[in-house]
PDB file of N, CA and C in Angstrom:
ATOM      1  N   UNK A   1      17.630 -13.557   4.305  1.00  0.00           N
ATOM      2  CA  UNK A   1      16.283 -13.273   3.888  1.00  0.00           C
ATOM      3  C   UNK A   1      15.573 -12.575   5.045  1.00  0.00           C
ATOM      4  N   UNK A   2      14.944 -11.557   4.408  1.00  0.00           N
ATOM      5  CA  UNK A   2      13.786 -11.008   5.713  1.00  0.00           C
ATOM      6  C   UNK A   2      12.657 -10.740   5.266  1.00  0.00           C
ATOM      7  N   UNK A   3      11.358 -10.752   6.367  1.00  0.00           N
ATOM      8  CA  UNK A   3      10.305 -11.302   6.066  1.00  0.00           C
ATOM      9  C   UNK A   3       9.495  -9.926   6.945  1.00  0.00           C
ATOM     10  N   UNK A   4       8.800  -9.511   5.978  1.00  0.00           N
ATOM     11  CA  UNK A   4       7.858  -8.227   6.260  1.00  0.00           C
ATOM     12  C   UNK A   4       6.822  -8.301   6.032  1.00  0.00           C
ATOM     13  N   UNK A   5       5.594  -8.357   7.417  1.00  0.00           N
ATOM     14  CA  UNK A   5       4.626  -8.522   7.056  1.00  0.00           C
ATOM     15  C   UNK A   5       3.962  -6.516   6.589  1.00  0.00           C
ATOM     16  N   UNK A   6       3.639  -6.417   5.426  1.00  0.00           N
ATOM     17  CA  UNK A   6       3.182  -4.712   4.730  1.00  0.00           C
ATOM     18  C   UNK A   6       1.705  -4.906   4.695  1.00  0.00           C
ATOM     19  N   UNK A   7       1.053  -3.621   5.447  1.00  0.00           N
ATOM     20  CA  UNK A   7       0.056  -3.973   4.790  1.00  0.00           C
ATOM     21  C   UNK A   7      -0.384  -2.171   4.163  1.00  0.00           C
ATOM     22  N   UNK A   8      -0.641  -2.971   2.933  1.00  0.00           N
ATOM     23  CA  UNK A   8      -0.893  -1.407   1.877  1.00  0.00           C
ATOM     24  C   UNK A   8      -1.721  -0.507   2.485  1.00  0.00           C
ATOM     25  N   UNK A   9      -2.482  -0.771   2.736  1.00  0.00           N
ATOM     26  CA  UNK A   9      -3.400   0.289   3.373  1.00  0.00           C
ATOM     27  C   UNK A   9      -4.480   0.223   1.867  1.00  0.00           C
ATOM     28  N   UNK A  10      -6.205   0.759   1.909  1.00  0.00           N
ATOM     29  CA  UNK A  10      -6.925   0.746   1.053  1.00  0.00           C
ATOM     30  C   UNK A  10      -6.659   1.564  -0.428  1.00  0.00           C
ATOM     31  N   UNK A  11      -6.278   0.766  -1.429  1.00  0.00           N
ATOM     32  CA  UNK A  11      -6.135   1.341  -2.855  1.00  0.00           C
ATOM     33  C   UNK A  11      -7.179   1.203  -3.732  1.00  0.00           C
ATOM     34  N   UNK A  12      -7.568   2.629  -4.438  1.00  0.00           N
ATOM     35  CA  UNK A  12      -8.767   2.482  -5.222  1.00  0.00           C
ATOM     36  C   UNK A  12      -8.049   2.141  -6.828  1.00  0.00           C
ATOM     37  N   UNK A  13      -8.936   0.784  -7.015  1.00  0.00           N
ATOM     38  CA  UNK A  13      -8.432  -0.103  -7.928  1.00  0.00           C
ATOM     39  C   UNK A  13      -9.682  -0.273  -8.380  1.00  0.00           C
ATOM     40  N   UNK A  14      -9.783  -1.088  -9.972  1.00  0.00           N
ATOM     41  CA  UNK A  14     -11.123  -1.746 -10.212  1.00  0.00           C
ATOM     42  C   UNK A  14     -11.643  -2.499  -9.317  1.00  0.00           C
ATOM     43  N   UNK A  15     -11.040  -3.519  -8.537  1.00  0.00           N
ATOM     44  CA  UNK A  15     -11.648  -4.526  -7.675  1.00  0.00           C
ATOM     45  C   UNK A  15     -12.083  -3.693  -6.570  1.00  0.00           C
ATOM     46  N   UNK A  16     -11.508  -2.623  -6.149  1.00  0.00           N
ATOM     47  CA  UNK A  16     -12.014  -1.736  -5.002  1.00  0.00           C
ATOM     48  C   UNK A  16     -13.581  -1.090  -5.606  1.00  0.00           C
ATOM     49  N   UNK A  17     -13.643  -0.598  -6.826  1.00  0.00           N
ATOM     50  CA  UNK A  17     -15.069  -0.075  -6.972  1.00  0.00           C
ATOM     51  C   UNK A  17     -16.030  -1.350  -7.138  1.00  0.00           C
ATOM     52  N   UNK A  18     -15.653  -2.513  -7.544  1.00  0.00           N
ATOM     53  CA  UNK A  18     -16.921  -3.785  -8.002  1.00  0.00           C
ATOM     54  C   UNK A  18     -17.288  -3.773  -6.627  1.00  0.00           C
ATOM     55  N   UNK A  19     -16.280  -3.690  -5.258  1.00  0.00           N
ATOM     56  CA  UNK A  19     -17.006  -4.140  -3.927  1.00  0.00           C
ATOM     57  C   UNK A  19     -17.823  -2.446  -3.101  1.00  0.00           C
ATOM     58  N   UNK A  20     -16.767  -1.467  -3.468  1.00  0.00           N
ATOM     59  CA  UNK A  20     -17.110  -0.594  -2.685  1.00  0.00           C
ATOM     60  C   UNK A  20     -18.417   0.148  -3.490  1.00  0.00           C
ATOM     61  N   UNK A  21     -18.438   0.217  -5.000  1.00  0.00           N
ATOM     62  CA  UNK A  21     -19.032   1.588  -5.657  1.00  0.00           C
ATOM     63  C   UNK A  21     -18.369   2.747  -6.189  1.00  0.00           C
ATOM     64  N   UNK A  22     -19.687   3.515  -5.845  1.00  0.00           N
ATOM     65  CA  UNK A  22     -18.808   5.168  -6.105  1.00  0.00           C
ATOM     66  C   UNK A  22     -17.874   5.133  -4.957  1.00  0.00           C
ATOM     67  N   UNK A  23     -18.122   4.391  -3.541  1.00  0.00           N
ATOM     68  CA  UNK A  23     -17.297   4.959  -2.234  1.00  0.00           C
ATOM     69  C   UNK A  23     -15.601   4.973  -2.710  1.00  0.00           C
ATOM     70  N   UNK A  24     -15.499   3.864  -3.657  1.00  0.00           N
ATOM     71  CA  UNK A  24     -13.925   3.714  -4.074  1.00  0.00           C
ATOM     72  C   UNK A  24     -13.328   5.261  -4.027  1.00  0.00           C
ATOM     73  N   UNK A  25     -13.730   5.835  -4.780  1.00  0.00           N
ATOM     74  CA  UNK A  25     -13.511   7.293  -5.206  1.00  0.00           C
ATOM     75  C   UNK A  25     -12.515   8.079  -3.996  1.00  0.00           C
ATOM     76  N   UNK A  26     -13.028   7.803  -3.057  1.00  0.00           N
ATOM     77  CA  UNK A  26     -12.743   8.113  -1.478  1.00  0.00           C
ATOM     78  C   UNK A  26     -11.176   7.761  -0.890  1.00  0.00           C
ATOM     79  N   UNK A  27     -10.892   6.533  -2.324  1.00  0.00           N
ATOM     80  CA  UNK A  27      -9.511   6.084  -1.756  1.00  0.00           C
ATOM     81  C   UNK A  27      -8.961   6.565  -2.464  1.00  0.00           C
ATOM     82  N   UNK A  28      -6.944   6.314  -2.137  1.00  0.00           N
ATOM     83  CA  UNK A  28      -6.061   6.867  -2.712  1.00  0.00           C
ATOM     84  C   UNK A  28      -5.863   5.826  -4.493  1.00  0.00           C
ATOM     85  N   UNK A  29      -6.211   6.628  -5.540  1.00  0.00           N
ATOM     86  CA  UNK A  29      -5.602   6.261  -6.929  1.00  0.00           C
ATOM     87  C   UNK A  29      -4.637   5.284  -7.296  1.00  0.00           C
ATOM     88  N   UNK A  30      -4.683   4.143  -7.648  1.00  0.00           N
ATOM     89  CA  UNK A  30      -3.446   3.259  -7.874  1.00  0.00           C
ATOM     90  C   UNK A  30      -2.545   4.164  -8.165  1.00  0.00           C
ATOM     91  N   UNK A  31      -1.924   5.269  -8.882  1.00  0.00           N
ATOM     92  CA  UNK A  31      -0.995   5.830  -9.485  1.00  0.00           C
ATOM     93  C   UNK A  31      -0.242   6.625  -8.064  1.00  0.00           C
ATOM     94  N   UNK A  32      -0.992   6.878  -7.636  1.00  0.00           N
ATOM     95  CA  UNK A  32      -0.845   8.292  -6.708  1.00  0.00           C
ATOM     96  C   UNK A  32       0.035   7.093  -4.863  1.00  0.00           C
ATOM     97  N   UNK A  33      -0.882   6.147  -4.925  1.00  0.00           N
ATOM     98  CA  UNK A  33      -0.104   5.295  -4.333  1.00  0.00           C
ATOM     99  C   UNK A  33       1.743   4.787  -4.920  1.00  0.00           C
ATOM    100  N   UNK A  34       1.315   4.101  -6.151  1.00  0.00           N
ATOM    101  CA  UNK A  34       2.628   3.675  -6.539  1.00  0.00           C
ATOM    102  C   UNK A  34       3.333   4.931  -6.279  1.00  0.00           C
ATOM    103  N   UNK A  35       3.629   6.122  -6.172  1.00  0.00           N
ATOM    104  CA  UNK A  35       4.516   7.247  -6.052  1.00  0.00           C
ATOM    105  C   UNK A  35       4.816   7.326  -4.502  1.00  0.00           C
ATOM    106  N   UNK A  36       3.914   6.918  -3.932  1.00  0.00           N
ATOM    107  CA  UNK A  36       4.255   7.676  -2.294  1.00  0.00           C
ATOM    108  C   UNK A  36       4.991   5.593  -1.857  1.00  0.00           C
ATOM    109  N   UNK A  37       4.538   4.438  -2.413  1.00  0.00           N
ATOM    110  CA  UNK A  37       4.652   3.573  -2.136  1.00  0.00           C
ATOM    111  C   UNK A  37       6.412   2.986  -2.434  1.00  0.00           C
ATOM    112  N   UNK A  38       6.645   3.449  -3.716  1.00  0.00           N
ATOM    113  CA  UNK A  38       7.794   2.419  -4.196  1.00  0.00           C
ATOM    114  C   UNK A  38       8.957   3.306  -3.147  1.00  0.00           C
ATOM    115  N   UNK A  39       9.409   4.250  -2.976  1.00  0.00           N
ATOM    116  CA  UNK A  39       9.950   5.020  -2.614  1.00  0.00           C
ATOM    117  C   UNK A  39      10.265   4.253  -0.645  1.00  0.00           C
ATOM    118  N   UNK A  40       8.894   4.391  -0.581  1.00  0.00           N
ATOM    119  CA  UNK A  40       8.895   3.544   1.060  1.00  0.00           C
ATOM    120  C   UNK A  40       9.858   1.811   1.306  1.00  0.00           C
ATOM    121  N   UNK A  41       9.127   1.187  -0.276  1.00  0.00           N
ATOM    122  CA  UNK A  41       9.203  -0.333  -0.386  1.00  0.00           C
ATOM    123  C   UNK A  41      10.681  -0.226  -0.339  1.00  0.00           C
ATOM    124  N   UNK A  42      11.263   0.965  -1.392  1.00  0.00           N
ATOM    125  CA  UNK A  42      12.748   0.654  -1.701  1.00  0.00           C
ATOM    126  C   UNK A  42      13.839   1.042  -0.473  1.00  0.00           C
ATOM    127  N   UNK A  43      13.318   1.546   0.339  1.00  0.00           N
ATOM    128  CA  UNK A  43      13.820   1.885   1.681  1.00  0.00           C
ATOM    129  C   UNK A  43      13.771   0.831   2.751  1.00  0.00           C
ATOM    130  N   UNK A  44      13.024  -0.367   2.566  1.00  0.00           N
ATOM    131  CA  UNK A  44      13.370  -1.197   4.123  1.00  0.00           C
ATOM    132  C   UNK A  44      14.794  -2.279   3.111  1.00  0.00           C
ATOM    133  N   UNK A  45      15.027  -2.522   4.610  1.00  0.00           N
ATOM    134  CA  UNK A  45      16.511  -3.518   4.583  1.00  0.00           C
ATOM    135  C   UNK A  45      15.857  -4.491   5.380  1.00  0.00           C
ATOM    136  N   UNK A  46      17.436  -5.334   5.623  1.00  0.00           N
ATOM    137  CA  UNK A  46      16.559  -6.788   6.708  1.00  0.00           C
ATOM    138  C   UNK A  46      16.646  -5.962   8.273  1.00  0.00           C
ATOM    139  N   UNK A  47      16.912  -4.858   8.819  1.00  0.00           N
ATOM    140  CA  UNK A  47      16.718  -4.267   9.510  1.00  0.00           C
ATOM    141  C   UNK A  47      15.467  -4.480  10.322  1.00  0.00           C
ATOM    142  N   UNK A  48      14.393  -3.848   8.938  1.00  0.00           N
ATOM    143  CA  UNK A  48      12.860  -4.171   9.241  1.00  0.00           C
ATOM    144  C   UNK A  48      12.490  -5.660   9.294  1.00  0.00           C
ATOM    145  N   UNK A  49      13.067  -6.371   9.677  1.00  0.00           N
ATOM    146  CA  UNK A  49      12.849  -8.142   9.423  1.00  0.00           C
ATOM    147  C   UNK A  49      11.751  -8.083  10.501  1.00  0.00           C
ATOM    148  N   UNK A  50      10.887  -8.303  10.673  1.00  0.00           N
ATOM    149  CA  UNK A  50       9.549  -9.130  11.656  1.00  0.00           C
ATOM    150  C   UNK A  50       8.646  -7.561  11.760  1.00  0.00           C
ATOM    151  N   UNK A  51       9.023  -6.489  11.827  1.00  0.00           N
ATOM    152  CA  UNK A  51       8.570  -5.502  11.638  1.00  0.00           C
ATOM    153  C   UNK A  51       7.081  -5.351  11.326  1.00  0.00           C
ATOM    154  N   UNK A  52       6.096  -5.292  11.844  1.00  0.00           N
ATOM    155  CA  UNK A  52       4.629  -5.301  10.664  1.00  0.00           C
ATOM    156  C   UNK A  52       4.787  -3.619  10.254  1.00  0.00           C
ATOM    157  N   UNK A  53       4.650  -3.369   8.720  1.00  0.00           N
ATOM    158  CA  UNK A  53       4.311  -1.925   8.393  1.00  0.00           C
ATOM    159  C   UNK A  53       3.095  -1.552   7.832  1.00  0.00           C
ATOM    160  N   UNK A  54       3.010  -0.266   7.478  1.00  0.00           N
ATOM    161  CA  UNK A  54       2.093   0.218   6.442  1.00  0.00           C
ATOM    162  C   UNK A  54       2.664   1.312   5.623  1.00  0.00           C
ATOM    163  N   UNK A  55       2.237   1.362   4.091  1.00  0.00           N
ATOM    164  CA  UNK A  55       2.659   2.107   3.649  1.00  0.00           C
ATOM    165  C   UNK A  55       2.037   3.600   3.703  1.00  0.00           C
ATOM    166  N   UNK A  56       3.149   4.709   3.941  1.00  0.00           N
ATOM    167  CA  UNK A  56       2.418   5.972   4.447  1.00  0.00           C
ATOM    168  C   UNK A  56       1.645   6.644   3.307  1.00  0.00           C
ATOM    169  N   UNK A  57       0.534   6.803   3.722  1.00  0.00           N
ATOM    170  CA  UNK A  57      -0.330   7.830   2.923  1.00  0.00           C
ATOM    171  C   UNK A  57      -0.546   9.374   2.587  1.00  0.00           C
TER     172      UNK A  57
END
């Protein structure tokens, strides 16, 4: 087992506009993430084990 701490980086989601507003707008699209994201996720091994990442934008 390996243990990765990811951190997404800001996704404009519904819960992102109830806190942010219009500013949400500003972030990257749930959709537009999942494309640049799964691609990254499906690429670490236990290699990256303790590793902290982010997913690239």
């Amino acid at each position: 087992m390996a243990a990765i701490p990811l951190n997404p980086g800001i996704i404009h989601t519904d819960m992102l506009e109830i806190c942010f507003g219009e500013a949400a707008a500003d972030y990257t699209p749930l959709q537009e993430w999942s494309r640049q994201a799964v691609p990254f996720l499906l690429q670490l091994s236990p290699r990256h084990n303790g590793s902290p990442l982010t997913v690239p934008q």
